[in-house]
C-alpha atoms as a PDB file:
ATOM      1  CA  UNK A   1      83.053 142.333  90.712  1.00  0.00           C
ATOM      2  CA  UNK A   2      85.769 144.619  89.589  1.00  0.00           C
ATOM      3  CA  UNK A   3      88.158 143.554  86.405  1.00  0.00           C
ATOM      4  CA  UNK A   4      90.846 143.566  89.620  1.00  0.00           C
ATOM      5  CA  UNK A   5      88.733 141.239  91.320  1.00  0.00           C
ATOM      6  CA  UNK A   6      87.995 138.833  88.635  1.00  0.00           C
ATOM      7  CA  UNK A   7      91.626 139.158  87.491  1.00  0.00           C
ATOM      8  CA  UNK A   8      92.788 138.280  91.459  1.00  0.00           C
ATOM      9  CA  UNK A   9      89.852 135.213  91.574  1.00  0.00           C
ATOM     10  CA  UNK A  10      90.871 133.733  87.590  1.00  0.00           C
ATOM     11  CA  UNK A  11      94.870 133.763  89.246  1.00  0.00           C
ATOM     12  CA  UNK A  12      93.769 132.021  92.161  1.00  0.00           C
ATOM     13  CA  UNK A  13      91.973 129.090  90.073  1.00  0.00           C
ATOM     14  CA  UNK A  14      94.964 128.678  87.617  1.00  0.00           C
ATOM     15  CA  UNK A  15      97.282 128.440  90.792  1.00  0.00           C
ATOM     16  CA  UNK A  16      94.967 125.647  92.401  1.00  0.00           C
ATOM     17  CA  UNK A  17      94.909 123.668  89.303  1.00  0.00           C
ATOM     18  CA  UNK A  18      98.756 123.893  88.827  1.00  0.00           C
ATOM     19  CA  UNK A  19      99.259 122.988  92.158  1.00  0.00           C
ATOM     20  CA  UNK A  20      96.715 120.072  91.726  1.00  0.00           C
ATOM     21  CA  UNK A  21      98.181 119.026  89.203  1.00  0.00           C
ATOM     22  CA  UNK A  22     101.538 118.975  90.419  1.00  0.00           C
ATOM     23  CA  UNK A  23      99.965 116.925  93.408  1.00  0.00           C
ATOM     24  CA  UNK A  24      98.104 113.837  90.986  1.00  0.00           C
ATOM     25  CA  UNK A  25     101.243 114.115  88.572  1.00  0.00           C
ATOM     26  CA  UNK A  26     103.877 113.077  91.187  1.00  0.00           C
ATOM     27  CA  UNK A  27     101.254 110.437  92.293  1.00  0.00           C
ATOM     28  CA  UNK A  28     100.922 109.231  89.334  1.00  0.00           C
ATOM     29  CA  UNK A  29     104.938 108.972  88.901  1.00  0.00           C
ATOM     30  CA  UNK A  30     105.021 106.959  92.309  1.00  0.00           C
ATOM     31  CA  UNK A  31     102.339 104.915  91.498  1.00  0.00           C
ATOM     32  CA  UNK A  32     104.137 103.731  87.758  1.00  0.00           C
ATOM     33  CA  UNK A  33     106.957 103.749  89.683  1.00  0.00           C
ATOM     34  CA  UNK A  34     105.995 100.824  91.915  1.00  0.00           C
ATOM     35  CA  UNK A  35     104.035  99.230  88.949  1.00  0.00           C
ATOM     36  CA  UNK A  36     107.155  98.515  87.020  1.00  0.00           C
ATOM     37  CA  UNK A  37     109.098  97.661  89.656  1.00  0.00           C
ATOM     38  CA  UNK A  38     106.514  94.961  90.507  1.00  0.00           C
ATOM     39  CA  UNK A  39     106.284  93.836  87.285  1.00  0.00           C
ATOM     40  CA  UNK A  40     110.148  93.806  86.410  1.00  0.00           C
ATOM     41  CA  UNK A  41     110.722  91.751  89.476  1.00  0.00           C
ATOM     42  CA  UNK A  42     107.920  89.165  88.718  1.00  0.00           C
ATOM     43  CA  UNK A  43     108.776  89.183  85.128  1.00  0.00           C
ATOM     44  CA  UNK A  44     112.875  88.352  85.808  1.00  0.00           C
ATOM     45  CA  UNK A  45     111.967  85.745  88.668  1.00  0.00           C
ATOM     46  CA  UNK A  46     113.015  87.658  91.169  1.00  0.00           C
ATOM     47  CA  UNK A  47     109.919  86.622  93.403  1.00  0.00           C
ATOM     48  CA  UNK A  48     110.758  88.086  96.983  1.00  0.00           C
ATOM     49  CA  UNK A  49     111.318  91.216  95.685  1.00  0.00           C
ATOM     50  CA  UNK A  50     108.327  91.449  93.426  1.00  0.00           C
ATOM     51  CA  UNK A  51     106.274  89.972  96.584  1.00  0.00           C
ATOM     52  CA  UNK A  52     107.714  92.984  98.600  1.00  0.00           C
ATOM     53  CA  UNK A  53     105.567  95.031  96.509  1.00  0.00           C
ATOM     54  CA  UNK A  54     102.179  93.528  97.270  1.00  0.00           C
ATOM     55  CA  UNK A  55      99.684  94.400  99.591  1.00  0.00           C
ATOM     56  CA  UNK A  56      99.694  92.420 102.239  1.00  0.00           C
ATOM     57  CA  UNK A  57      96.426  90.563 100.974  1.00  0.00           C
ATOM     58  CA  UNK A  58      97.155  89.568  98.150  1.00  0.00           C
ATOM     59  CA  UNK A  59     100.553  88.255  99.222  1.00  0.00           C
ATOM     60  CA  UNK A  60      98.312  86.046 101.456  1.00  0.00           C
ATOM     61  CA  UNK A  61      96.014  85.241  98.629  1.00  0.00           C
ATOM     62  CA  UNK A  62      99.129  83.548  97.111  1.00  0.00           C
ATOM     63  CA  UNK A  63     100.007  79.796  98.777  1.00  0.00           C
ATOM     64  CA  UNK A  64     103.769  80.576  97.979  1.00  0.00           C
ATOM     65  CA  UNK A  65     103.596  84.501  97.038  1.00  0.00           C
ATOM     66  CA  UNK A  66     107.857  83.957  95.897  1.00  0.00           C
ATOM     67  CA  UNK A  67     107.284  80.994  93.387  1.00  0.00           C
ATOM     68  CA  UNK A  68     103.529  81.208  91.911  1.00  0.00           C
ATOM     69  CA  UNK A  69     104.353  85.365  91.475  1.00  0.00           C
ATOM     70  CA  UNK A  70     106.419  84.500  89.125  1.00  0.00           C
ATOM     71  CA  UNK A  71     104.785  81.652  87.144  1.00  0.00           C
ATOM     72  CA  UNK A  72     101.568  83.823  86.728  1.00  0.00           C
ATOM     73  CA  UNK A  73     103.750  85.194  83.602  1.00  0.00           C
ATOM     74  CA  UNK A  74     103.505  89.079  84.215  1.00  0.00           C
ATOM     75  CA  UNK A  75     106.015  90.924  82.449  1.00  0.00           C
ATOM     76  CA  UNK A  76     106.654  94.470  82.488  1.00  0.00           C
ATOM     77  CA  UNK A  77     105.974  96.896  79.498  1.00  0.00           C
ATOM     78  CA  UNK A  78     105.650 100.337  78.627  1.00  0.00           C
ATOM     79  CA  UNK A  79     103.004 101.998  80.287  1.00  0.00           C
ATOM     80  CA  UNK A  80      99.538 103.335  78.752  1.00  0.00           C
ATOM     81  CA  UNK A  81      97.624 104.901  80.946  1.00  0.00           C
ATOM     82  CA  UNK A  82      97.841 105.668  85.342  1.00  0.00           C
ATOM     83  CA  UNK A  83      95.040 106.743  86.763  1.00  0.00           C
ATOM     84  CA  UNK A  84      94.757 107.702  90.749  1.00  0.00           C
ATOM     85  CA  UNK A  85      91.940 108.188  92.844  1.00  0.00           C
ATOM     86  CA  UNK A  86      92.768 109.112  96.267  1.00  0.00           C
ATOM     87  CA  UNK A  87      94.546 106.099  97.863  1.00  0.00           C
ATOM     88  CA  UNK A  88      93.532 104.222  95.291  1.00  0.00           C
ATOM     89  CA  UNK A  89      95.246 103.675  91.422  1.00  0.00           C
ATOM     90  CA  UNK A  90      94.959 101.644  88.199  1.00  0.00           C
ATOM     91  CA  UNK A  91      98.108 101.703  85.856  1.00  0.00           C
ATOM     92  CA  UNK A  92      97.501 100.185  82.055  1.00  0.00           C
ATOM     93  CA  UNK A  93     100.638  98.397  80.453  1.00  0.00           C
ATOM     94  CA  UNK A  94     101.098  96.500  77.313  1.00  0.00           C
ATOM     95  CA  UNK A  95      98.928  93.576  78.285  1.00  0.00           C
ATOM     96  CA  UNK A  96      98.054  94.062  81.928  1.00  0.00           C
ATOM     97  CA  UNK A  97      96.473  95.913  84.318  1.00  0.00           C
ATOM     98  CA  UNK A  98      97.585  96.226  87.638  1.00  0.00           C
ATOM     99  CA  UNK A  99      95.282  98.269  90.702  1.00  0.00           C
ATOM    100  CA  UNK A 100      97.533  99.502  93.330  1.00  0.00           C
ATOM    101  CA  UNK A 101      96.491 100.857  96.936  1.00  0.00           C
ATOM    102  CA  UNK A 102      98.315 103.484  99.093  1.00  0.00           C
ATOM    103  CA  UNK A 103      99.620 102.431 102.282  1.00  0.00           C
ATOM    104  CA  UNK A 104     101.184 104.005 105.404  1.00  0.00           C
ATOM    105  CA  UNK A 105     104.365 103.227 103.521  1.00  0.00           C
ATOM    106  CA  UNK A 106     104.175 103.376  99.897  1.00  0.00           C
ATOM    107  CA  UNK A 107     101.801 102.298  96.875  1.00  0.00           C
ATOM    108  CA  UNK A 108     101.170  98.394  96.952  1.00  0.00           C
ATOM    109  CA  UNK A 109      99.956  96.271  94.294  1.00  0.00           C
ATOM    110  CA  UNK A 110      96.422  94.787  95.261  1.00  0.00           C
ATOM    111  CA  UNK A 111      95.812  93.401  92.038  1.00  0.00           C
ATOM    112  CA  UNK A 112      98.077  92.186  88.754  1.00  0.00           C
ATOM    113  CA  UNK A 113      97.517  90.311  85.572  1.00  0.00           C
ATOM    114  CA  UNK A 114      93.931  92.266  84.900  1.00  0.00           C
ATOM    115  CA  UNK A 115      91.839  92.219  82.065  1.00  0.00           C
ATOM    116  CA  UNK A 116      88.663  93.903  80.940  1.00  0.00           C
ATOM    117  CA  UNK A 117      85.513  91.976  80.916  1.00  0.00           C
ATOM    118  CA  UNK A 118      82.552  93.708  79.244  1.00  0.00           C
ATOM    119  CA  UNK A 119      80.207  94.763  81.831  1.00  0.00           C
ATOM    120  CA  UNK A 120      81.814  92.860  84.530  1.00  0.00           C
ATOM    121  CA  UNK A 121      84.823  93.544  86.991  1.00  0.00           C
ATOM    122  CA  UNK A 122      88.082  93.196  86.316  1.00  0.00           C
ATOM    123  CA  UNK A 123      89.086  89.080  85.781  1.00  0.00           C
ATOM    124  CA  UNK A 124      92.767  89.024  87.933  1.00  0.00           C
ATOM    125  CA  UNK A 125      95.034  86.410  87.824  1.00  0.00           C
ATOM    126  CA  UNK A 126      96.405  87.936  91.334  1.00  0.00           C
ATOM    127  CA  UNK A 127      94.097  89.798  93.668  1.00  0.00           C
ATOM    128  CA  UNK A 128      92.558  90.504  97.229  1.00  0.00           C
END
């Protein structure tokens, strides 16, 4: 291969990551997006709205999504870390973890109020 050649191929990578990168960077920005809207709602009581922005099963995993979402205690706060996989998406926040799936419509929150166990899943205080 030609220095022409290799110079055409090593523009084509650095294009595809760019554009990758665009891609999982506004993902990302949706995905924290919904996160803190979720959490501001549960965290100021606002219950219907913050209900809005689960998925549907684990709204139904709640007797009455509107007043336990917002005794659980979640509160919103800056964010540490997103990570997105797909249609799948963890965002890390001062003291919580939430896991978020894409719908149809929009990123949903499947699970909130997270923590780490060592060599075990996730412990959630709201989940699917």
């Amino acid at each position: 291969m030609g220095i022409r050649a290799t110079a055409v191929v090593c523009l084509a990578l650095v294009a595809t990551a760019l554009i990758t990168t665009g891609c999982a960077s506004a993902e990302g920005t949706s995905v924290t997006s919904t996160a803190e809207r979720f959490l501001s709602a549960a965290g100021e009581g606002r219950g219907g709205q913050a209900c809005l922005l689960l998925a549907p099963e684990a709204a139904r995993s709640l007797d009455d999504c509107e007043k336990q979402i917002v005794s659980v205690g979640l509160r919103a706060g800056a964010v540490r870390g997103v990570d997105v996989w797909g249609d799948e998406a963890r965002v890390r926040v001062d003291g919580d973890t939430l896991f978020l799936h894409r719908f149809p419509d929009g990123w949903r929150v499947r699970a909130a109020g997270c923590e780490p166990r060592p060599e075990q899943p996730y412990e959630c205080e709201v989940n699917t």
